[in-house]
Protein backbone atom coordinates (compact mmCIF):
# COMPACT_ATOMS: atom_id res chain seq x y z
CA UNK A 1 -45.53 10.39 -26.34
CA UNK A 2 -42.23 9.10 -26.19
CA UNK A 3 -39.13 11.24 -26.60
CA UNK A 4 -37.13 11.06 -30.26
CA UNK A 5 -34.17 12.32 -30.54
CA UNK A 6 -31.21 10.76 -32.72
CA UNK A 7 -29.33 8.43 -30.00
CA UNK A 8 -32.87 7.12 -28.92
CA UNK A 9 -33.38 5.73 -32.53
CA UNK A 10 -29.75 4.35 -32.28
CA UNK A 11 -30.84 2.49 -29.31
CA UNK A 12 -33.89 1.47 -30.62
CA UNK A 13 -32.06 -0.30 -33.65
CA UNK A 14 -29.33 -2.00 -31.21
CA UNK A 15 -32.37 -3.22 -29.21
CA UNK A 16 -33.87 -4.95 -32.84
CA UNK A 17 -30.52 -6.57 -33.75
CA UNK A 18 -30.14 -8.35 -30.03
CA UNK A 19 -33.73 -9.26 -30.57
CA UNK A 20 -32.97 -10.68 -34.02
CA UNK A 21 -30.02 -12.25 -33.44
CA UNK A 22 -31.64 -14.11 -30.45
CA UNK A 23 -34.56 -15.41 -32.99
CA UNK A 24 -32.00 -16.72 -35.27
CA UNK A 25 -30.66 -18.95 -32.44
CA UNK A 26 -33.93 -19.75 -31.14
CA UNK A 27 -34.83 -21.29 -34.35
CA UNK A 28 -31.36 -22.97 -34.93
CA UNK A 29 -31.54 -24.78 -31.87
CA UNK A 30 -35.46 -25.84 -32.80
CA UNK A 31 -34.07 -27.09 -36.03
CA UNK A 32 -30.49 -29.05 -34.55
CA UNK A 33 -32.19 -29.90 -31.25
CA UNK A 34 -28.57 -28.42 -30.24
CA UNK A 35 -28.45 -27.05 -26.70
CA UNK A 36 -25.29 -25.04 -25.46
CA UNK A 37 -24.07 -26.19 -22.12
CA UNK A 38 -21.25 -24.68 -20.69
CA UNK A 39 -21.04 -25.47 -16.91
CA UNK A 40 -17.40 -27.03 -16.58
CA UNK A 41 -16.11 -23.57 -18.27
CA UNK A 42 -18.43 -21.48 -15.84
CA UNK A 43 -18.26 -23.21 -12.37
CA UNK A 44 -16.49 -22.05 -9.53
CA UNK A 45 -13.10 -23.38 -9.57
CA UNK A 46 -11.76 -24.24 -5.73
CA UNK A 47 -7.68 -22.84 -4.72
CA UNK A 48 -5.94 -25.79 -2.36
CA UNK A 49 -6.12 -24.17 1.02
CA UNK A 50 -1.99 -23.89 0.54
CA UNK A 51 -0.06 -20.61 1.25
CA UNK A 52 3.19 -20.62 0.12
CA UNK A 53 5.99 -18.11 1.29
CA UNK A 54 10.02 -17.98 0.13
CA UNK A 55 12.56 -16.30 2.27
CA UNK A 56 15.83 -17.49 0.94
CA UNK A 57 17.82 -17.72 4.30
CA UNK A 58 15.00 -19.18 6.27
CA UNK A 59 12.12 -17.87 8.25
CA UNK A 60 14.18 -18.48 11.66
CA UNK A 61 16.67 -15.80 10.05
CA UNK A 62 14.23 -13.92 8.42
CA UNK A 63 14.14 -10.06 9.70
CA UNK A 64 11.70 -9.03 12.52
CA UNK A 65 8.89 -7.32 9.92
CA UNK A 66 9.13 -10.52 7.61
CA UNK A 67 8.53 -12.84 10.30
CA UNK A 68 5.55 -10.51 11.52
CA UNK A 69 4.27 -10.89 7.89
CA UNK A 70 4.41 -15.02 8.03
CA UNK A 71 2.62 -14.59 11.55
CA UNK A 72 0.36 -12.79 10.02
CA UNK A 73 -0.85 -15.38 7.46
CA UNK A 74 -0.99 -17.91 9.76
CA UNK A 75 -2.98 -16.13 12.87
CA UNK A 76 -5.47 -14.93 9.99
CA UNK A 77 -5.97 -18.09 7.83
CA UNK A 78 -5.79 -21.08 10.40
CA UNK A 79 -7.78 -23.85 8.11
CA UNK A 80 -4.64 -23.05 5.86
CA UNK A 81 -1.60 -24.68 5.11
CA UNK A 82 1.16 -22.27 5.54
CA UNK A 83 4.40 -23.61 3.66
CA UNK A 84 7.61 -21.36 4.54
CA UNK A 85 10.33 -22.82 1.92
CA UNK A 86 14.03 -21.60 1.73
CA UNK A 87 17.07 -21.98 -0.53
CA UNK A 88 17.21 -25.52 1.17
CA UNK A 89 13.69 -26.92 0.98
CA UNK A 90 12.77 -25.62 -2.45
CA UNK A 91 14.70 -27.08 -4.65
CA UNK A 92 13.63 -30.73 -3.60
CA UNK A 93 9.95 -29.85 -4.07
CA UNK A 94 9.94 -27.83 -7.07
CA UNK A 95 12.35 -29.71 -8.77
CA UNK A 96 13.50 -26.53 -11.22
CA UNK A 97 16.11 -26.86 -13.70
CA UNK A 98 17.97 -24.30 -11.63
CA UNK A 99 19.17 -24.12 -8.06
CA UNK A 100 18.85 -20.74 -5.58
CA UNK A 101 22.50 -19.68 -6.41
CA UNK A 102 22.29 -19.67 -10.17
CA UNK A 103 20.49 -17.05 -10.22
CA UNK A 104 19.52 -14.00 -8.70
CA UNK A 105 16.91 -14.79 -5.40
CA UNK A 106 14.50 -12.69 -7.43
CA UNK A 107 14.21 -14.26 -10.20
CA UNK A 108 14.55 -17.39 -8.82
CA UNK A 109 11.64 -16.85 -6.58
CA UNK A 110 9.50 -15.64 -9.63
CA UNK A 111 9.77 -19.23 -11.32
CA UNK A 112 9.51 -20.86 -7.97
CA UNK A 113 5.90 -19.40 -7.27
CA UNK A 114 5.16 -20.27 -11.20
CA UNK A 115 6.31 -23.69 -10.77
CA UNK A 116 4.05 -24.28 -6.87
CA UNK A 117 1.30 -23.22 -8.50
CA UNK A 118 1.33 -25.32 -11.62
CA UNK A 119 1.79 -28.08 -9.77
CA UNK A 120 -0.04 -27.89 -6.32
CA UNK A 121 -2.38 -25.07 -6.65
CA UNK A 122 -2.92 -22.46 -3.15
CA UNK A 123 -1.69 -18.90 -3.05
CA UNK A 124 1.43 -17.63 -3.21
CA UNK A 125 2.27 -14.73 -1.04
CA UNK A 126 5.44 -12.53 -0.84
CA UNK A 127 6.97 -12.77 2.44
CA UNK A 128 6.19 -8.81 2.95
CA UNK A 129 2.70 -9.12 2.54
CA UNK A 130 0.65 -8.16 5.70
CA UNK A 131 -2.39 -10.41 6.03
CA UNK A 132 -5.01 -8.16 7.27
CA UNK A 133 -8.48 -10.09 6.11
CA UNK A 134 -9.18 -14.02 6.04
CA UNK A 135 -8.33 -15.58 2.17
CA UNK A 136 -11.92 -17.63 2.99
CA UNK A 137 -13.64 -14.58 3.22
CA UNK A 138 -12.60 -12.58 0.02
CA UNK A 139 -10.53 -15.03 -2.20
CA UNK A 140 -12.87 -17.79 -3.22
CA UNK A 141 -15.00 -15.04 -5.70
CA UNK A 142 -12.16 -13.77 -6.83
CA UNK A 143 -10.48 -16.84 -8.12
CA UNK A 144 -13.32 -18.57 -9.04
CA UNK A 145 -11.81 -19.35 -13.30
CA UNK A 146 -9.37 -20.90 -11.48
CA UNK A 147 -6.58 -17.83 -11.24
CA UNK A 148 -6.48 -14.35 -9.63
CA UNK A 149 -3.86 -11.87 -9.64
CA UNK A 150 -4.05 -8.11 -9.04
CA UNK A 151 -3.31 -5.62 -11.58
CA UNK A 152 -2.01 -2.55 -12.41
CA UNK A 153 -5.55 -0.90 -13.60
CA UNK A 154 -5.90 2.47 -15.16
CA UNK A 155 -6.68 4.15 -12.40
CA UNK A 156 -3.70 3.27 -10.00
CA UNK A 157 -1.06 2.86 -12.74
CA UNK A 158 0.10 6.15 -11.39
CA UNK A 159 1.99 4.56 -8.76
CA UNK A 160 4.59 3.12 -10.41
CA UNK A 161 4.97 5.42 -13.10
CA UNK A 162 7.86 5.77 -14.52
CA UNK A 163 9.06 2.61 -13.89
CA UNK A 164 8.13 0.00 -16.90
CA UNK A 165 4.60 -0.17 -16.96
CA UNK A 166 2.74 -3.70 -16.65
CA UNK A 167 -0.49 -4.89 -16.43
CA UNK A 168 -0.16 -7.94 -14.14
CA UNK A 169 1.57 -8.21 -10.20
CA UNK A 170 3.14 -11.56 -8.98
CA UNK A 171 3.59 -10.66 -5.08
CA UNK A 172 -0.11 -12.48 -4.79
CA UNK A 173 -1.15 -15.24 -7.06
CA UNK A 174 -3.60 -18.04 -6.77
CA UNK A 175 -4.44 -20.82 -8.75
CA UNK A 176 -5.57 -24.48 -9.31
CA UNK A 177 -3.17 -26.94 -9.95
CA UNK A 178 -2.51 -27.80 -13.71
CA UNK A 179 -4.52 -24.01 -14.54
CA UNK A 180 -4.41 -23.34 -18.10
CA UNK A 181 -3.47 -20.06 -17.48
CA UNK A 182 -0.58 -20.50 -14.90
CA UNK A 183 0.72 -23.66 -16.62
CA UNK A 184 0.82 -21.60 -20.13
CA UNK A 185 2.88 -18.64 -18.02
CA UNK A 186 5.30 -21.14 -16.31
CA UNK A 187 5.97 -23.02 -19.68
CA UNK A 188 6.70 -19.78 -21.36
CA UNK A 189 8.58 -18.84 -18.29
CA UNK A 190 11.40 -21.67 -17.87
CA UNK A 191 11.74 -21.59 -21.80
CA UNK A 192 12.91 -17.74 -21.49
CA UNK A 193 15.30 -19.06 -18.48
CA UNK A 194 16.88 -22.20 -20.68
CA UNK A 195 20.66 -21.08 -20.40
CA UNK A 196 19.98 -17.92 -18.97
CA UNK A 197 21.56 -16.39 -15.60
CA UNK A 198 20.27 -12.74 -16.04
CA UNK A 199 16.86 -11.37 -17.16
CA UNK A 200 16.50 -8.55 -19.40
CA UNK A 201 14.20 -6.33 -17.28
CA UNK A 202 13.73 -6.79 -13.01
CA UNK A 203 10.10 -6.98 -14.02
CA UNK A 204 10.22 -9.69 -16.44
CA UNK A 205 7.33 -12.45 -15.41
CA UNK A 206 5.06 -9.28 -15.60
CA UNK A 207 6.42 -8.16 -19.30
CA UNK A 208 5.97 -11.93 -19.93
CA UNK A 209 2.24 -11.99 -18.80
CA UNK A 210 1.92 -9.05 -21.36
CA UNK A 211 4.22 -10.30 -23.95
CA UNK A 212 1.53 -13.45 -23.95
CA UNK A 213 -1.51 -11.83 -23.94
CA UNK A 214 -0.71 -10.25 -27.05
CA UNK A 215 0.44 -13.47 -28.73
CA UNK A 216 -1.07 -16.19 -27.48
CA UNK A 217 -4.96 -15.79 -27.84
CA UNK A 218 -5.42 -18.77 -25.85
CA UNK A 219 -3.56 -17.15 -22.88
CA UNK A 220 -5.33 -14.10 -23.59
CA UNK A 221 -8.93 -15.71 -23.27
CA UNK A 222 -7.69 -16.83 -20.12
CA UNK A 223 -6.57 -13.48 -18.96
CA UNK A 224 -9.47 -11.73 -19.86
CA UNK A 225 -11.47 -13.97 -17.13
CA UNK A 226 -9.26 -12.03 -14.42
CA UNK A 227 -11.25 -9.65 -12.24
CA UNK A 228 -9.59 -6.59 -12.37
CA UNK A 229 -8.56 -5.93 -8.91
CA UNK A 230 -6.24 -2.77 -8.50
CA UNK A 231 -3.01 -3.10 -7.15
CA UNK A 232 -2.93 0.35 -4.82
CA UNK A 233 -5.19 -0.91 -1.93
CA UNK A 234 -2.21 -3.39 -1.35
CA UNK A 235 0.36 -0.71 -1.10
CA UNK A 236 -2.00 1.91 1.20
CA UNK A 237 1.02 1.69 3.64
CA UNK A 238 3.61 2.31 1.46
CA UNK A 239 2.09 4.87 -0.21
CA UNK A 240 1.63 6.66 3.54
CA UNK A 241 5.42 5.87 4.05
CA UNK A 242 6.67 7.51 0.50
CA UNK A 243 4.12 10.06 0.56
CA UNK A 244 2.81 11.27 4.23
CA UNK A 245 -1.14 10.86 3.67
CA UNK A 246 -3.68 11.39 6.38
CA UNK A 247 -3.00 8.89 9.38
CA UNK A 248 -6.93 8.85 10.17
CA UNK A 249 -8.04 8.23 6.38
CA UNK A 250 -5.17 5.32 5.80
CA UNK A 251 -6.39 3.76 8.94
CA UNK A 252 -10.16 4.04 7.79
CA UNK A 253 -9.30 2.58 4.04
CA UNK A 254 -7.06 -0.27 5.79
CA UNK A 255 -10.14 -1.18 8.62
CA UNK A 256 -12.85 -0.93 5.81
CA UNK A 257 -13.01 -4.38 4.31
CA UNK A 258 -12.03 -3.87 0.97
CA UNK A 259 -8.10 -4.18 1.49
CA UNK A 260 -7.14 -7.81 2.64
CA UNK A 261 -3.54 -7.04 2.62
CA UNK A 262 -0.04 -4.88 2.54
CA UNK A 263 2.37 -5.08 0.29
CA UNK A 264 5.52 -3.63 2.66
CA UNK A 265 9.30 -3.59 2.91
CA UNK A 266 11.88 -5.58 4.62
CA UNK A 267 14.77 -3.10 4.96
CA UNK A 268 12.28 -0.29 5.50
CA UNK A 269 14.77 2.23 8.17
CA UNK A 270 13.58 3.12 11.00
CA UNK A 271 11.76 6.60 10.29
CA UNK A 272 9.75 4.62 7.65
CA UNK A 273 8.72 2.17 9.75
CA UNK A 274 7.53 4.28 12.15
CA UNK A 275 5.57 6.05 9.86
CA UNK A 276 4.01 2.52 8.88
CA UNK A 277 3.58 1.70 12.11
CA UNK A 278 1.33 4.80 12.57
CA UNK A 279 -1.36 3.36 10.32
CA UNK A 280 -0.93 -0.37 10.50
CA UNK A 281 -0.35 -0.57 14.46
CA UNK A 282 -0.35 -4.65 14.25
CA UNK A 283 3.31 -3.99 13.36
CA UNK A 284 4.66 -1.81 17.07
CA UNK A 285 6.01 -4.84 18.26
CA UNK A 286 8.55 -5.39 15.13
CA UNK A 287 9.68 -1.62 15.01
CA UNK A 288 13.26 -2.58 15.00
CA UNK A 289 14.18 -2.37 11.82
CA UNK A 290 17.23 -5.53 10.78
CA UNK A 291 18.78 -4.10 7.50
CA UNK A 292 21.26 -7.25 7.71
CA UNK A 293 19.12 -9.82 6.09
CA UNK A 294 18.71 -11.52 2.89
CA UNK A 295 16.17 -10.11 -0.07
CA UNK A 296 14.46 -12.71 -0.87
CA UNK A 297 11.51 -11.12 -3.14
């Protein structure tokens, strides 16, 4: 006989309300002749094969570890577009209200990646990102509403604690042009910038993101279609630099599959690097570290 016990009876009476409830709409769509048919909501959404990357002085000036990050993107994603833009070439194409000087390169760079996207769809990549795995082979799941982002999850939140905790990173972001949910964040966005020169917080698009999600329900249907990707894979190097993990198990996480790329540092000095270089050896021949150049995300 089958076992009884109280949480198999519980089950038992979930089971008979799915049941039911299915019935009802069986016999509702017998009687409207109504058939639900959501396929433009549900289909796989394609990302322009456009990478976009800011350094504000230039990528010629750009120091030796940024450059090796651009490199990097291009030798891994060669059916890509890769768009290097500066504090000359961006303003032309994104046409924002505000120029590169009028505001910090930061920020500046956080509506610039907002305004791409809206626009002309691709990714959006910081220019300290490492590309270690093709975006064709890992990206197109993913981003398949149409938007992807990683995020701070539960279980890696630790990271950045204490710093002001957020749910959402911007140092990757891909989208289709005109997205609901990037064109809703950009909006919201260049209305908090409107006569504004400084932000209230360094991480403000990502308070933003959060701000919205808890009053816009729209924006938060939208959100809740993102596939909640951890942010620490990204920063396996860093955390090796900051915290002096096992070379051997770094290396095995980083060659396994399931991290397509760092999140690193320009000005990192020369011990640092070192130690990066120790489980991400793609980056020996830029172990000079250039402390001289311009921030530019």
């Amino acid at each position: 006989m089958p076992s009884f016990s109280l949480w198999t009876s519980a089950f038992a009476g979930f089971v008979r309300t799915r049941q039911a409830l299915s019935y009802v709409q069986r016999a509702r769509r017998k009687l409207t002749g109504r058939r639900l048919d959501g396929f433009e909501g549900s289909v796989p959404r394609a990302i322009p094969h456009t990478i976009w990357i800011y350094w504000d002085t230039g990528e010629a000036s750009a120091p030796p570890l940024v450059q090796a990050c651009i490199a990097s993107w291009r030798e891994k994603n060669p059916g890509w577009t890769v768009t290097v833009l500066d504090r000359d070439s961006a303003p032309g194409l994104s046409e924002l209200p505000m120029a590169p000087g009028d505001i910090a390169v930061q920020s500046y760079a956080d509506l610039l990646r907002l305004r791409l996207l809206t626009r002309f769809g691709g990714v959006w990549v910081d220019a300290t990102t490492f590309c270690l795995r093709p975006l064709d082979h890992w990206l197109p799941m993913l981003a398949q509403s149409g938007f992807f982002a990683f995020t701070w999850t539960a279980a890696d939140r630790w990271f950045i604690w204490p710093n002001v905790p957020r749910k959402i990173t911007n140092w990757f972001l891909a989208s289709e042009p005109g997205g609901a949910v990037i064109t809703a964040w950009e909006a919201r966005s260049l209305a908090y910038w409107k006569g504004r020169r400084v932000p209230h917080v360094y991480y403000w698009p990502h308070l933003m993101w959060d701000f919205m999600t808890l009053t816009n329900w729209k924006f938060r249907r939208g959100a809740a279609a993102l596939p909640q990707i951890g942010c620490f894979g990204p920063h396996l190097v860093h955390d090796h630099v900051q915290n002096g993990r096992d070379p051997d198990r770094v290396r095995a996480a980083l060659t396994g599959g399931a991290v397509p790329f760092q999140k690193l540092r320009w000005n990192w000095p020369a011990p640092d690097l070192a130690r990066a270089t120790e489980v991400l050896p793609e980056l020996a021949e830029y172990a000079t570290p250039s402390p001289s150049a311009s921030l530019s995300s």
